[in-house]
Protein backbone atom coordinates (compact mmCIF):
# COMPACT_ATOMS: atom_id res chain seq x y z
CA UNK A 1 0.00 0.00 0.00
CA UNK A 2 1.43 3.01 -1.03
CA UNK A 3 1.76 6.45 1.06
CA UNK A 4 -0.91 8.38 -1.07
CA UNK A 5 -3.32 5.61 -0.02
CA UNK A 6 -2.66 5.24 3.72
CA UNK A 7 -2.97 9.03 3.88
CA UNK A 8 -6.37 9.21 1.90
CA UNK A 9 -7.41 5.77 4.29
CA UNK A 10 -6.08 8.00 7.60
CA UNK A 11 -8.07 11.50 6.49
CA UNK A 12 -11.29 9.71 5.72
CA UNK A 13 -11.08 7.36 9.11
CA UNK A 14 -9.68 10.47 11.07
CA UNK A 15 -13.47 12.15 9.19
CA UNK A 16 -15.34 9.70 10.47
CA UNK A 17 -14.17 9.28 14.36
CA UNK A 18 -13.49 12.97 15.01
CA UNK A 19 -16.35 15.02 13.07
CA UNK A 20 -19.96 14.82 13.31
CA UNK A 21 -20.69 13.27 9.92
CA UNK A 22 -24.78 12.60 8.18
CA UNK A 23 -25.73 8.73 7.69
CA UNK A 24 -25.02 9.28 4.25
CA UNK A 25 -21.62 10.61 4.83
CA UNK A 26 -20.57 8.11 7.40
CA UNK A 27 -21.95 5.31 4.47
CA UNK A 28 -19.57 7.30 1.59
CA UNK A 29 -16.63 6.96 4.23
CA UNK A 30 -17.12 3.48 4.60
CA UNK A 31 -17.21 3.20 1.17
CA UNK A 32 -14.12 4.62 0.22
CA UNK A 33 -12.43 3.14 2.99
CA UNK A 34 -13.36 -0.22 1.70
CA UNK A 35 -12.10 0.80 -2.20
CA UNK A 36 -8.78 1.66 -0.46
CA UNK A 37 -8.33 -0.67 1.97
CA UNK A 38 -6.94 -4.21 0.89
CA UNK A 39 -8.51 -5.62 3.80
CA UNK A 40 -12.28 -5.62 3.76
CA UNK A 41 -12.01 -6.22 7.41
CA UNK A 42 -10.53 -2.64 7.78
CA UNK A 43 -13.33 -1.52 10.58
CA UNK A 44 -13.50 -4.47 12.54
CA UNK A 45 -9.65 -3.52 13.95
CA UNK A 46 -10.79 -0.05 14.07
CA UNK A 47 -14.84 -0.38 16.14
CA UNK A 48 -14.08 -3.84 17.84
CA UNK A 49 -10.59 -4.19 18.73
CA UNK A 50 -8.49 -2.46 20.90
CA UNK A 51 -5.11 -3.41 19.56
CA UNK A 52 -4.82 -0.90 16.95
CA UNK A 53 -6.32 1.98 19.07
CA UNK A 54 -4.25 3.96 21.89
CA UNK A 55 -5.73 4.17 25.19
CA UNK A 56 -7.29 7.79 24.25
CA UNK A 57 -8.76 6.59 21.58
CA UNK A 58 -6.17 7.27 18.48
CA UNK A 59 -5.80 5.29 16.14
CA UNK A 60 -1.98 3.56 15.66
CA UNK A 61 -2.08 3.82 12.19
CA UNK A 62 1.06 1.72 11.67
CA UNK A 63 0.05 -1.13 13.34
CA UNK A 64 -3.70 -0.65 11.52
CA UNK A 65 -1.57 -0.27 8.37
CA UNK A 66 0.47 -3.21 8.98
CA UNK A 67 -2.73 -5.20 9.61
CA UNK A 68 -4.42 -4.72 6.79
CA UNK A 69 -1.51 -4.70 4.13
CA UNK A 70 -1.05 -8.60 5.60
CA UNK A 71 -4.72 -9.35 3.95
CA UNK A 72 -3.34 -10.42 0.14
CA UNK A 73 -1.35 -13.03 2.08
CA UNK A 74 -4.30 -14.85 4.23
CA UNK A 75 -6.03 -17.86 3.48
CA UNK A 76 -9.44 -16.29 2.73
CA UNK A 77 -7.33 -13.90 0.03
CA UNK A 78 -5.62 -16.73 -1.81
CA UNK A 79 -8.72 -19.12 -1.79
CA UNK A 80 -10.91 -16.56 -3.32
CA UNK A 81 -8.48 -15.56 -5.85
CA UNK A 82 -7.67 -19.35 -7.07
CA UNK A 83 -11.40 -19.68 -7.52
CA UNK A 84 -11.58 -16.72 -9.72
CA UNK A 85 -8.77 -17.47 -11.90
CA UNK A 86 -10.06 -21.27 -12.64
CA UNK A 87 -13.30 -20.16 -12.98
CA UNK A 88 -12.16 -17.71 -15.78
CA UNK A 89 -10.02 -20.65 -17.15
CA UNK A 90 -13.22 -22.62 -17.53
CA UNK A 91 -15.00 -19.57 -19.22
CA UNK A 92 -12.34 -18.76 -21.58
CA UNK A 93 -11.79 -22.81 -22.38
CA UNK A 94 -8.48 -22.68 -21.45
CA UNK A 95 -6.94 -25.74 -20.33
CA UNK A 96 -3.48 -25.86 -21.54
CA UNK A 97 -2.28 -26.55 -17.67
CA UNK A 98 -5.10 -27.85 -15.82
CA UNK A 99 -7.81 -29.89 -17.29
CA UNK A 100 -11.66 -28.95 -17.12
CA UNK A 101 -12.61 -32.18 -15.02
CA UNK A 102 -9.72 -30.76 -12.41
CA UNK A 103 -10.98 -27.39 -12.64
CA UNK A 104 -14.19 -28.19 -12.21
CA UNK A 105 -13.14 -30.72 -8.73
CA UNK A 106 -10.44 -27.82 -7.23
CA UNK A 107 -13.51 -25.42 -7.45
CA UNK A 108 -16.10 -27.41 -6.19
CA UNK A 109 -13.43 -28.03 -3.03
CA UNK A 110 -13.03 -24.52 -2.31
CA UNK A 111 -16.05 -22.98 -2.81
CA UNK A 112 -18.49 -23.15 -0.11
CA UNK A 113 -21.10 -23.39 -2.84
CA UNK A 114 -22.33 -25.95 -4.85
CA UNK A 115 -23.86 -23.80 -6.99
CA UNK A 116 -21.10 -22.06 -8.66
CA UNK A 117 -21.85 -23.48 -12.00
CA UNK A 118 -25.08 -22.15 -11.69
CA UNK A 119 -23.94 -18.07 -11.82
CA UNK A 120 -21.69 -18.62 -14.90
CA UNK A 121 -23.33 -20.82 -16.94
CA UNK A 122 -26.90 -21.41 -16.61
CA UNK A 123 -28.98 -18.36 -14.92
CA UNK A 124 -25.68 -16.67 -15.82
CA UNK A 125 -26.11 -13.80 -12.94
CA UNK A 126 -22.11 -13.52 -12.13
CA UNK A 127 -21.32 -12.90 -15.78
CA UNK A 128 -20.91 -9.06 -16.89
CA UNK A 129 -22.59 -8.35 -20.87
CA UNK A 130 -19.13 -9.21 -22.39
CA UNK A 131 -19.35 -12.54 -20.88
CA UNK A 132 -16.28 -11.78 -18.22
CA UNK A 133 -17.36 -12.69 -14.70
CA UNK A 134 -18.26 -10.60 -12.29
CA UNK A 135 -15.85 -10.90 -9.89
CA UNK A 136 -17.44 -9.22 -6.75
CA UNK A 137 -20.91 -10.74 -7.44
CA UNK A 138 -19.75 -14.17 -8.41
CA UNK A 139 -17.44 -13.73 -4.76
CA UNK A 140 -20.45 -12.45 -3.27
CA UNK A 141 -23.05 -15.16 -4.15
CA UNK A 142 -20.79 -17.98 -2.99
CA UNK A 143 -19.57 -16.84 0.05
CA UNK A 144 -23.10 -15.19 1.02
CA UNK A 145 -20.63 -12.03 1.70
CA UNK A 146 -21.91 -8.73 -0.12
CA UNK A 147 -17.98 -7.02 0.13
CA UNK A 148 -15.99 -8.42 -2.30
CA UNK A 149 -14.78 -5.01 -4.04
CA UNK A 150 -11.33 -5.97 -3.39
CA UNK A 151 -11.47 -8.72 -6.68
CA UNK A 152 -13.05 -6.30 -8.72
């Protein structure tokens, strides 16, 4: 994560603690926050956990910064993103280094969904017009999650 990005992360959290912001506001925050933030889990060390928050109530932004740069390396991260790149194997028909049958058995162990097959090829609801996937609502439908901007 780059400097530009952890300062536009630290002005728009520092918004949202220290100034009285409208519901709508407070939702654009969050928002942005979550476009920036490699971690979609970015609030959840900020509102429920004391570790990355000094006693008076600062945030240590190093620590939060550290945190959250870790996500691309976790388990959830690297599950997610295998599933998306064999399931655009299987939509493009490529199988010069994995065959369908294998694609089809790696997905089916690591999604939580049986109905992947479903969204791509038959109602086809995770596909965009061009016939690309839909990363975030493909994500989204078979991990019942709805924040998955961070495959777009």
């Amino acid at each position: 994560m780059n400097d530009d990005t952890k300062k536009k992360i630290t002005l728009l959290i520092e918004e949202l603690l220290n100034t009285t912001c409208s519901e709508s506001r407070q939702i654009e925050i969050n928002l942005e926050v979550s476009k920036l933030s490699p971690d979609p889990f970015w609030s959840d060390y900020i509102f429920w956990n004391n570790e990355y928050a000094h006693e008076d109530g600062r945030i240590k932004y190093e620590a939060f910064f550290d945190k959250i740069s870790e996500y691309p390396n976790s388990y959830e991260y690297k599950t997610k993103s295998r599933i998306l790149e064999l399931a655009q194997k299987l939509i493009i028909r490529d199988f010069s280094d994995i065959s369908e049958v294998d694609i089809v058995n790696e997905i089916n162990e690591l999604s939580p969904d049986i109905s992947w097959t479903n969204y791509l090829f038959v109602d086809k609801t995770c596909l965009n017009d061009d016939g690309s996937i839909n990363k975030e609502a493909f994500l989204n439908r078979i991990f019942k999650e709805s924040w998955n901007e961070n495959f777009r």
